[in-house]
C-alpha atoms as a PDB file:
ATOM      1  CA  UNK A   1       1.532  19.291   9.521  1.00  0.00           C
ATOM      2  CA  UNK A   2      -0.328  20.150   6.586  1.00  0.00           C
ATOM      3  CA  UNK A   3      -4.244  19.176   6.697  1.00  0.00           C
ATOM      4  CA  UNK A   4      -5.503  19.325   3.582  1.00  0.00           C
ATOM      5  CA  UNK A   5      -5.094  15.357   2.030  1.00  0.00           C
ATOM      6  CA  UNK A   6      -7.324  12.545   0.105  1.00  0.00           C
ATOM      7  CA  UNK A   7     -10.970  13.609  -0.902  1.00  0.00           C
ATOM      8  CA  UNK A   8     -12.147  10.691   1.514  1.00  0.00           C
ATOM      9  CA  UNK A   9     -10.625  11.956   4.409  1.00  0.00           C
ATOM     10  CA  UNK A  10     -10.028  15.923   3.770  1.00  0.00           C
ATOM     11  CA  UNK A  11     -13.867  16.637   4.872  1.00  0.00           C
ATOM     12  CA  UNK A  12     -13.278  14.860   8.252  1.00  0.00           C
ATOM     13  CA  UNK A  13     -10.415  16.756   9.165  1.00  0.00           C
ATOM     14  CA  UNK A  14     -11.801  20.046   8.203  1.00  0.00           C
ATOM     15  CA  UNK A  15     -14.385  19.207  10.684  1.00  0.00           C
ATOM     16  CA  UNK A  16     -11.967  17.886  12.978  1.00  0.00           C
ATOM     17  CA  UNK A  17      -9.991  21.016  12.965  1.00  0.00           C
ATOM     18  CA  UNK A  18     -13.135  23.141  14.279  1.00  0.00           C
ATOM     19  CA  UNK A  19     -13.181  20.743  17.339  1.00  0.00           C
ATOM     20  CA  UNK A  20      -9.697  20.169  18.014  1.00  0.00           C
ATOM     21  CA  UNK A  21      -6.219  22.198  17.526  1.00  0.00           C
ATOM     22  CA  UNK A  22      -4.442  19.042  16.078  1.00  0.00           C
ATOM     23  CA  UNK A  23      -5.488  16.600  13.869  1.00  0.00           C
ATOM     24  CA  UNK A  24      -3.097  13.905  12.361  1.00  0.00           C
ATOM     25  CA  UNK A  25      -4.661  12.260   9.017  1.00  0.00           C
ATOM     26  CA  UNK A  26      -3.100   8.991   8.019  1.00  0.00           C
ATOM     27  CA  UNK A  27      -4.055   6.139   6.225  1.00  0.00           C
ATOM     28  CA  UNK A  28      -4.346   2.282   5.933  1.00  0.00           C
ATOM     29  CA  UNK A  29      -4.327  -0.507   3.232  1.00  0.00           C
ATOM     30  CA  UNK A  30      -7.352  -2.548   5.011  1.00  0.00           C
ATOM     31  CA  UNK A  31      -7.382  -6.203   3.024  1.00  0.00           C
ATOM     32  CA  UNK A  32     -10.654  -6.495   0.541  1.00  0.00           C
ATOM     33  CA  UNK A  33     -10.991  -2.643   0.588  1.00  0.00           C
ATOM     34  CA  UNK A  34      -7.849  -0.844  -0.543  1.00  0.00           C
ATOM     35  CA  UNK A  35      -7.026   2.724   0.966  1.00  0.00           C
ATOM     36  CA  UNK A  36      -9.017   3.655   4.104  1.00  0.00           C
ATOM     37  CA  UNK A  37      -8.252   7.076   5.713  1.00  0.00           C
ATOM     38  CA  UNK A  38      -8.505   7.876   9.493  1.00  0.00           C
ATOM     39  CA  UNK A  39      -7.660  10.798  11.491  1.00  0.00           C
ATOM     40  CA  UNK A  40      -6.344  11.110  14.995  1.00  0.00           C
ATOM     41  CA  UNK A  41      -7.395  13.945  16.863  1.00  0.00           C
ATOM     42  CA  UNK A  42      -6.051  15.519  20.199  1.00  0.00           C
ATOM     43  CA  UNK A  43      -6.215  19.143  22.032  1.00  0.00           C
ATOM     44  CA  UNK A  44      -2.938  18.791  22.585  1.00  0.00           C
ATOM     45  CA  UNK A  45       0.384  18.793  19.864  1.00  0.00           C
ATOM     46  CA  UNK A  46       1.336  14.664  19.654  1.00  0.00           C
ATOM     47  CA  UNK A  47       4.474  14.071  18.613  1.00  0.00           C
ATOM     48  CA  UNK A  48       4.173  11.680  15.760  1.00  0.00           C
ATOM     49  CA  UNK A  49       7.822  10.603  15.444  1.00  0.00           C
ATOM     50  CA  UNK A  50       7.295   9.535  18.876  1.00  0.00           C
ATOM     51  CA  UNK A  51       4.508   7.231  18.408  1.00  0.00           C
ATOM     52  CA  UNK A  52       4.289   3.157  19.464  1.00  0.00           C
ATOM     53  CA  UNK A  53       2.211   0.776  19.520  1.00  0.00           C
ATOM     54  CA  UNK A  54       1.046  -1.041  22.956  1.00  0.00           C
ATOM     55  CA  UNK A  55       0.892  -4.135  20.757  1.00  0.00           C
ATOM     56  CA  UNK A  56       1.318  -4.841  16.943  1.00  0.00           C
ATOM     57  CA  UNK A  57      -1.204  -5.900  14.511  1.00  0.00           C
ATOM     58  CA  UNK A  58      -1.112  -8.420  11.421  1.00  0.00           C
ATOM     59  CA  UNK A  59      -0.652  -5.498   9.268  1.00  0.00           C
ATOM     60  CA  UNK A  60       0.608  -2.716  11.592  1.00  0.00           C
ATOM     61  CA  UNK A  61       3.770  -2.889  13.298  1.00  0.00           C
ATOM     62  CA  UNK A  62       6.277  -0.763  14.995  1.00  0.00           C
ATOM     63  CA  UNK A  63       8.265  -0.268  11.550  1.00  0.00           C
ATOM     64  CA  UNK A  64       5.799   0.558   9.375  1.00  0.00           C
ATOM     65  CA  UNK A  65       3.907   3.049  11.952  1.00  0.00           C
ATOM     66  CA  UNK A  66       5.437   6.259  10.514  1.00  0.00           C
ATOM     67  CA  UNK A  67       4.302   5.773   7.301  1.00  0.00           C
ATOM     68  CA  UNK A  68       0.310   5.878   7.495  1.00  0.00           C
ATOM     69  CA  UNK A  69       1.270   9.461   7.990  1.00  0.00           C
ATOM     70  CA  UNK A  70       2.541   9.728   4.632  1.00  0.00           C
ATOM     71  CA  UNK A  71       0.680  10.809   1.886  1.00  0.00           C
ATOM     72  CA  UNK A  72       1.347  11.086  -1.895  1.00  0.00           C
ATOM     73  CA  UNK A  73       1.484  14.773  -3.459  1.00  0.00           C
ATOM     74  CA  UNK A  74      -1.616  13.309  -5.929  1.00  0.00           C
ATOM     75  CA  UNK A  75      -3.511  12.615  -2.345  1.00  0.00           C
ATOM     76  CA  UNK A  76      -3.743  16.389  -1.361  1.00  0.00           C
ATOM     77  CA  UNK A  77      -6.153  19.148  -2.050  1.00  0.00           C
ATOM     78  CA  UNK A  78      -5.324  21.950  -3.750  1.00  0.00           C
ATOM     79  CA  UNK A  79      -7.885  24.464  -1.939  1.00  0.00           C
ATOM     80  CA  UNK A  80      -9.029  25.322   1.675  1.00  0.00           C
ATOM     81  CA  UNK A  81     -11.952  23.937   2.633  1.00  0.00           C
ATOM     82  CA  UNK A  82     -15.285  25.008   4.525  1.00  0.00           C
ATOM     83  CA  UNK A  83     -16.748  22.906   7.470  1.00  0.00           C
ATOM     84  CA  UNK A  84     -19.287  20.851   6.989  1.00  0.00           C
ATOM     85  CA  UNK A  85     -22.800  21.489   8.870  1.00  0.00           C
ATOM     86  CA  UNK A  86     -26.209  20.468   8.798  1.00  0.00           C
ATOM     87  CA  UNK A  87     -26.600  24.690   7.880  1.00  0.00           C
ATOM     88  CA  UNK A  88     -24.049  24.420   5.337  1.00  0.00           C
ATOM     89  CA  UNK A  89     -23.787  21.016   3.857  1.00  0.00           C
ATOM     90  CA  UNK A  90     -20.601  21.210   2.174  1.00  0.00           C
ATOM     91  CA  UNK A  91     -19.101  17.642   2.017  1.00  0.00           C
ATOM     92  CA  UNK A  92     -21.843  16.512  -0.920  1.00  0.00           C
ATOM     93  CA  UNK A  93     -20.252  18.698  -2.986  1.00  0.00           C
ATOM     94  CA  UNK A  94     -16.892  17.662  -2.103  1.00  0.00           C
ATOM     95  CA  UNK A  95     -17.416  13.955  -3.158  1.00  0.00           C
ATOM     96  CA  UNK A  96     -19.308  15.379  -6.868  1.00  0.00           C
ATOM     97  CA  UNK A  97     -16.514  18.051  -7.700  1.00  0.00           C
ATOM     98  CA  UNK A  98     -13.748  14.546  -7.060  1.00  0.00           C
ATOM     99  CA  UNK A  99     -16.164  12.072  -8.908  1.00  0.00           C
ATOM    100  CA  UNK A 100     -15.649  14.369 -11.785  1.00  0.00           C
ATOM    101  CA  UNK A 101     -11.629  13.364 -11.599  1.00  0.00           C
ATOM    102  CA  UNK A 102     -12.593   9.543 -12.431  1.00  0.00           C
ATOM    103  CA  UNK A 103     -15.093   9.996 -15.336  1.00  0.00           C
END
C-alpha cells in the first residue's frame, strides 16, 4: 500500500513508518469538521479487505469500512518524505510548502 497521502496525515505516517513496518492511512468525514485523517499502525501485515467492525457507528458501518482507505489521486504527495524529529523538525515545513497550494 502506498504511504505517501493528504498533507494532514502524510507527516504522521512517515513517522509511523520509522516505528512500525505497516501503516494503513485512511480517512473520515467527522460532522462540523470535514476530512479528518487517521492512521492505523501494526508490526504485523493486516489484511485490510478483511477488516470488521465489533460494532457499527452512526457514521461507520460494515459497508462503508473499505472506503476510508481510499484516497483521491489529488490527496497524495508527489515526493518522499523525511521523518520528523525534535533534531530535524521537518513537518513545519510540510504544512508552509501545502499552505502555498491554497493562496
Amino acid at each position: 500500500m502506498d504511504n505517501k497521502y493528504y498533507i494532514l496525515s502524510e507527516q504522521g505516517v512517515t513517522n509511523l513508518v520509522y516505528h512500525y513496518t505497516f501503516v494503513y492511512p485512511y480517512h473520515v468525514q467527522v460532522p462540523s469538521f470535514g476530512d479528518w485523517g487517521f492512521q492505523l499502525a501494526s508490526k504485523t501485515e493486516l489484511q485490510i479487505e478483511n477488516l470488521t467492525l465489533q460494532q457499527e457507528g452512526k457514521f461507520l458501518t460494515q459497508d462503508n469500512l473499505q472506503g476510508i482507505f481510499l484516497f483521491g489521486e489529488d490527496e497524495r504527495s508527489k515526493k518522499e518524505l523525511e521523518v520528523n524529529s525534535l533534531s530535524s523538525p521537518k513537518l513545519l515545513q510540510y504544512y508552509l510548502e501545502a499552505e502555498k497550494n491554497w493562496e
